[in-house]
N, C-alpha and C. Protein backbone atom coordinates (compact mmCIF):
# COMPACT_ATOMS: atom_id res chain seq x y z
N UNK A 1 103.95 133.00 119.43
CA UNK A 1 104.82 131.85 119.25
C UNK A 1 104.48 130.74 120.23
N UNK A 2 104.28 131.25 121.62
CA UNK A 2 103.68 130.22 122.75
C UNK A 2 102.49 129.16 121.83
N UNK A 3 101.47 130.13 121.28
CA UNK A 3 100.06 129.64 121.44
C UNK A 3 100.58 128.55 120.36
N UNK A 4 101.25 128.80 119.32
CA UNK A 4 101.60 127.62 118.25
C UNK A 4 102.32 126.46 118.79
N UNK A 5 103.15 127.11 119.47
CA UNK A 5 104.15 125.72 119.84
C UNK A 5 103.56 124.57 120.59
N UNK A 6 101.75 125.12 121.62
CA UNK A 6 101.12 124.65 122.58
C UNK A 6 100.09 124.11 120.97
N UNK A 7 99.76 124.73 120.42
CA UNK A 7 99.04 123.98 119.50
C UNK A 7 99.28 122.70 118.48
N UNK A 8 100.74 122.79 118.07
CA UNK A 8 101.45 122.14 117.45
C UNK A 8 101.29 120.41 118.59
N UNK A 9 102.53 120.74 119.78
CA UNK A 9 102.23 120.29 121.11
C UNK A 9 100.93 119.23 121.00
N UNK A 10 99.98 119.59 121.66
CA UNK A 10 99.01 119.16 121.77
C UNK A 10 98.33 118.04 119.98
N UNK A 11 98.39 118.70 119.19
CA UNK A 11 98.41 117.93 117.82
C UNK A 11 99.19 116.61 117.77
N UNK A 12 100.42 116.51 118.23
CA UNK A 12 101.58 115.64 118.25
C UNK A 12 100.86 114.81 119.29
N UNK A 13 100.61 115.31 120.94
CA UNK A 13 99.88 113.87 121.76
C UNK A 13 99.04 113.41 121.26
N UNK A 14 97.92 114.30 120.87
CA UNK A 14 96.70 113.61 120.30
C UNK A 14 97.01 112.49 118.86
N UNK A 15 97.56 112.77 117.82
CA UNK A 15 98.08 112.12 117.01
C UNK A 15 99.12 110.85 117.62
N UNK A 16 99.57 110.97 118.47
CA UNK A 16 100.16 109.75 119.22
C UNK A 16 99.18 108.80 120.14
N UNK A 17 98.63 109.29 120.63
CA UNK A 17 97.35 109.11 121.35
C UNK A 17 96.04 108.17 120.50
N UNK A 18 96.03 108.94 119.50
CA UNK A 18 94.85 107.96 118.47
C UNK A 18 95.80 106.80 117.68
N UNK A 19 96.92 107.11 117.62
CA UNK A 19 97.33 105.72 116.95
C UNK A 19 97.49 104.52 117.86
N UNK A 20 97.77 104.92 119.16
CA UNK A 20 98.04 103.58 120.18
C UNK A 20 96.74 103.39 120.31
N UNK A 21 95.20 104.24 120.17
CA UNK A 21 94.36 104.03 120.69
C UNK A 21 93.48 102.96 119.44
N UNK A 22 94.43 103.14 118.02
CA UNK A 22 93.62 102.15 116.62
C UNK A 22 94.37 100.92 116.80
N UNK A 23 96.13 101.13 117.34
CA UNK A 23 96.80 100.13 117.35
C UNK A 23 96.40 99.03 118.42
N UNK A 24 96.00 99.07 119.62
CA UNK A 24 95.29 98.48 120.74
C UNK A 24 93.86 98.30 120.61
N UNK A 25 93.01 98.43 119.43
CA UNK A 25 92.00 98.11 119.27
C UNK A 25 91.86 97.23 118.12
N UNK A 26 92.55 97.65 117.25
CA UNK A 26 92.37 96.26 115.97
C UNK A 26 93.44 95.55 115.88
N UNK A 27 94.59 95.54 116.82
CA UNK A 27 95.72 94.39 117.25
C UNK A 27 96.91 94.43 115.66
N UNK A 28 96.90 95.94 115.72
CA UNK A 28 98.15 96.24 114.39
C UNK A 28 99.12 95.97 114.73
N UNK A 29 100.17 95.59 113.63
CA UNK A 29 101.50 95.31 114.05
C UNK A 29 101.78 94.05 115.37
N UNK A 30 100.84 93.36 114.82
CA UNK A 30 100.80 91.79 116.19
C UNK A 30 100.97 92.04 117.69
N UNK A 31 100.64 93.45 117.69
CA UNK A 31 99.70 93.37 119.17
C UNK A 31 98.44 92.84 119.65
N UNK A 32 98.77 92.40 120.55
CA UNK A 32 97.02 92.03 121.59
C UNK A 32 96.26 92.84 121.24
N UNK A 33 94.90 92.97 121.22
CA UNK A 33 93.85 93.71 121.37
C UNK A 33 93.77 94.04 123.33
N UNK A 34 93.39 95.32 122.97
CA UNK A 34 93.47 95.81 124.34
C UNK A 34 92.78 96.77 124.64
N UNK A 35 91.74 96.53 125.93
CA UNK A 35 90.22 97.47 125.63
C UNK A 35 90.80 98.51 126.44
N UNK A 36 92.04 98.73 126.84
CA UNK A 36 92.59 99.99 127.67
C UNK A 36 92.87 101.18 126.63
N UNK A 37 93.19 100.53 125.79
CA UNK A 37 94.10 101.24 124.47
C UNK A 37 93.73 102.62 123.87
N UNK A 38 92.79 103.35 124.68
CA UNK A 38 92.09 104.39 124.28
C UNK A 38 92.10 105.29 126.15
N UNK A 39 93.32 105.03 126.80
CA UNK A 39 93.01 105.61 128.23
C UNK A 39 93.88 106.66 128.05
N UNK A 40 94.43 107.15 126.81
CA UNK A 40 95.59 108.36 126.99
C UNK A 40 94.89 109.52 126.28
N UNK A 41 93.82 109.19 125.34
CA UNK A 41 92.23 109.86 124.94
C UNK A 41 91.77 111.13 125.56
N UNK A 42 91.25 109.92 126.78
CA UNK A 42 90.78 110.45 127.97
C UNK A 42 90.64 111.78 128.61
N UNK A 43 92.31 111.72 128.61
CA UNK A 43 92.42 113.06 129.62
C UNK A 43 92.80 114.41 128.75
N UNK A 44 92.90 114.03 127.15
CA UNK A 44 93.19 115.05 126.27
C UNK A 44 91.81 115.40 125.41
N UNK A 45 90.78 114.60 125.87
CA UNK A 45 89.65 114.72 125.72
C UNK A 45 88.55 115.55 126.39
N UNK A 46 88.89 115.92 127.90
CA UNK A 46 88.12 116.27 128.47
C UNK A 46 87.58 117.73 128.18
N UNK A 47 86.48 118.07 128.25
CA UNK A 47 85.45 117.70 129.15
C UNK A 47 84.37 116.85 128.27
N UNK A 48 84.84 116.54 126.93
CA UNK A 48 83.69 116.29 125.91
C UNK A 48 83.60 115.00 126.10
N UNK A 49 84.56 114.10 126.55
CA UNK A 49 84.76 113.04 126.90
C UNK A 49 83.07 112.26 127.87
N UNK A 50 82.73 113.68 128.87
CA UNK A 50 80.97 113.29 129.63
C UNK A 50 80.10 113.23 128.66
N UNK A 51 80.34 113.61 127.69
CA UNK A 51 79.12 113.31 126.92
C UNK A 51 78.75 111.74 126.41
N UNK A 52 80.21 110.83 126.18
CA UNK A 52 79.77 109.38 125.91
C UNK A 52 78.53 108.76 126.55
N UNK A 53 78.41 109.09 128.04
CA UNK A 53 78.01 108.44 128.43
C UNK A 53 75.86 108.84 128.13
N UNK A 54 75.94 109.84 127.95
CA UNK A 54 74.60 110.21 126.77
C UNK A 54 74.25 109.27 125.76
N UNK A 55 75.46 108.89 124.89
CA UNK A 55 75.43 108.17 123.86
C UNK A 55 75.21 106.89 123.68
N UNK A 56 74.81 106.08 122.63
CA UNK A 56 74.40 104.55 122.90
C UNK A 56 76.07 104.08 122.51
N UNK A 57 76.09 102.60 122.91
CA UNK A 57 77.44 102.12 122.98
C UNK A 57 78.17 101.91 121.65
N UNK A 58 77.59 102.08 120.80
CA UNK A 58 78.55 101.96 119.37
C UNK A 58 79.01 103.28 118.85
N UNK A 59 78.74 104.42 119.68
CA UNK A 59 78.67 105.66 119.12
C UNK A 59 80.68 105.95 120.06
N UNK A 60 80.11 105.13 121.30
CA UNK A 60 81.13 105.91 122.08
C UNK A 60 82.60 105.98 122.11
N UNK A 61 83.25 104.63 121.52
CA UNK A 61 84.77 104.36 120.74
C UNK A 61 84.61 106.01 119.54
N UNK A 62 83.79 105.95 118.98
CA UNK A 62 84.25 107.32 117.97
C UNK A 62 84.31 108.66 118.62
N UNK A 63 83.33 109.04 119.73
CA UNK A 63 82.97 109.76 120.42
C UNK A 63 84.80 110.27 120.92
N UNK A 64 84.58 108.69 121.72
CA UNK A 64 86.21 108.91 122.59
C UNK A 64 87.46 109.66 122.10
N UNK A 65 87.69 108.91 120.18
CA UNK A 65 88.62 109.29 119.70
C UNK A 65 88.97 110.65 119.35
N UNK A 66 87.44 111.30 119.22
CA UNK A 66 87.10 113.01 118.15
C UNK A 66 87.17 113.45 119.50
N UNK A 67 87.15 113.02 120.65
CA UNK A 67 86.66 114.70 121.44
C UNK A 67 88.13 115.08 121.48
N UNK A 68 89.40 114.60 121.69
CA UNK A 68 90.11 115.88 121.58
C UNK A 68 90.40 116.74 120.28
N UNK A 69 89.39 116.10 119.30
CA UNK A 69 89.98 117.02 117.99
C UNK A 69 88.86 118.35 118.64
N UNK A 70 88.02 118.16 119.31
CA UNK A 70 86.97 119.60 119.42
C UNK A 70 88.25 120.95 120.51
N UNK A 71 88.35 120.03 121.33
CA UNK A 71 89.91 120.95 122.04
C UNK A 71 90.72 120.57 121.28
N UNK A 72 91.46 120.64 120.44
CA UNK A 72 92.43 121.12 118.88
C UNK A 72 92.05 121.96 118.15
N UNK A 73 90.08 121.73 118.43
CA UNK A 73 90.01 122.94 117.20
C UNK A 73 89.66 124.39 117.86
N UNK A 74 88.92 124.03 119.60
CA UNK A 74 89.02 125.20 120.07
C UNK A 74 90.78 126.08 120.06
N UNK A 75 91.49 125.23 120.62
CA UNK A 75 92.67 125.67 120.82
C UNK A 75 92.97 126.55 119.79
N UNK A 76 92.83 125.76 118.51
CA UNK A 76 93.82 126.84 117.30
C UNK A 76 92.77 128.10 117.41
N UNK A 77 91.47 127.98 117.16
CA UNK A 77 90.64 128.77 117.45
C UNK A 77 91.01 130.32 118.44
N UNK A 78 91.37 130.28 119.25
CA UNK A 78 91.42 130.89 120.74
C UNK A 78 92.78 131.47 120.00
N UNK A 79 94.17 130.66 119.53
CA UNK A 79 94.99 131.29 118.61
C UNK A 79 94.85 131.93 117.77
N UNK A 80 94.21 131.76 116.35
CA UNK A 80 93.49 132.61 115.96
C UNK A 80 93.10 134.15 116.13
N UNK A 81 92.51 134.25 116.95
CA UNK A 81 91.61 135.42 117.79
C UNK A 81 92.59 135.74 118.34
N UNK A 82 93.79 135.53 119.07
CA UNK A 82 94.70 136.39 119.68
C UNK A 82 95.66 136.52 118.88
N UNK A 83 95.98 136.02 117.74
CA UNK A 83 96.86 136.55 116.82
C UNK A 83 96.66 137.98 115.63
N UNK A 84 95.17 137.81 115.50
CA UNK A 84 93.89 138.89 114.53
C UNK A 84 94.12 139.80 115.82
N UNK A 85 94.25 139.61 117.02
CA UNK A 85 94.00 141.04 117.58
C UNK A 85 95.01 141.57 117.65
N UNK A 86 96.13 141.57 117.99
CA UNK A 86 97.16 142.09 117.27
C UNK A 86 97.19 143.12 116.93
């Protein structure tokens, strides 16, 4: 029940997280454009987040947005496997 509620959890920031991060970049709903708008990403991103800097610069706005889906998908993943063992 933990591992879901932490999975669920985590789904909900990230999904909050990428919309301020589309809403502060293409100025939705008559906001400013704002090159910060992708700093809450970041830290729900990590560690995949080091790899941008590998990447050439048009790659790295997409880069930014997907790496926490790779920790979302480890996460359910890791759930998964401890729910099958059981």
């Amino acid at each position: 029940m933990a591992c879901r509620v932490l999975t669920i959890g985590f789904a909900l920031f990230y999904a909050a997280a990428l919309f301020l991060f589309i809403v502060g970049t293409y100025g939705l709903f008559g906001q400013e454009k704002d090159p910060l708008s992708g700093v809450f990403l970041l830290p729900i991103g990590l560690p995949w987040i080091y790899l941008g800097h590998l990447m050439p610069d048009a790659v790295r706005p997409v880069l930014g947005a997907a790496a926490p889906a790779v920790n979302l998908a480890l996460l359910m993943l890791i759930c998964r496997a401890r729910r099958n063992r059981r």
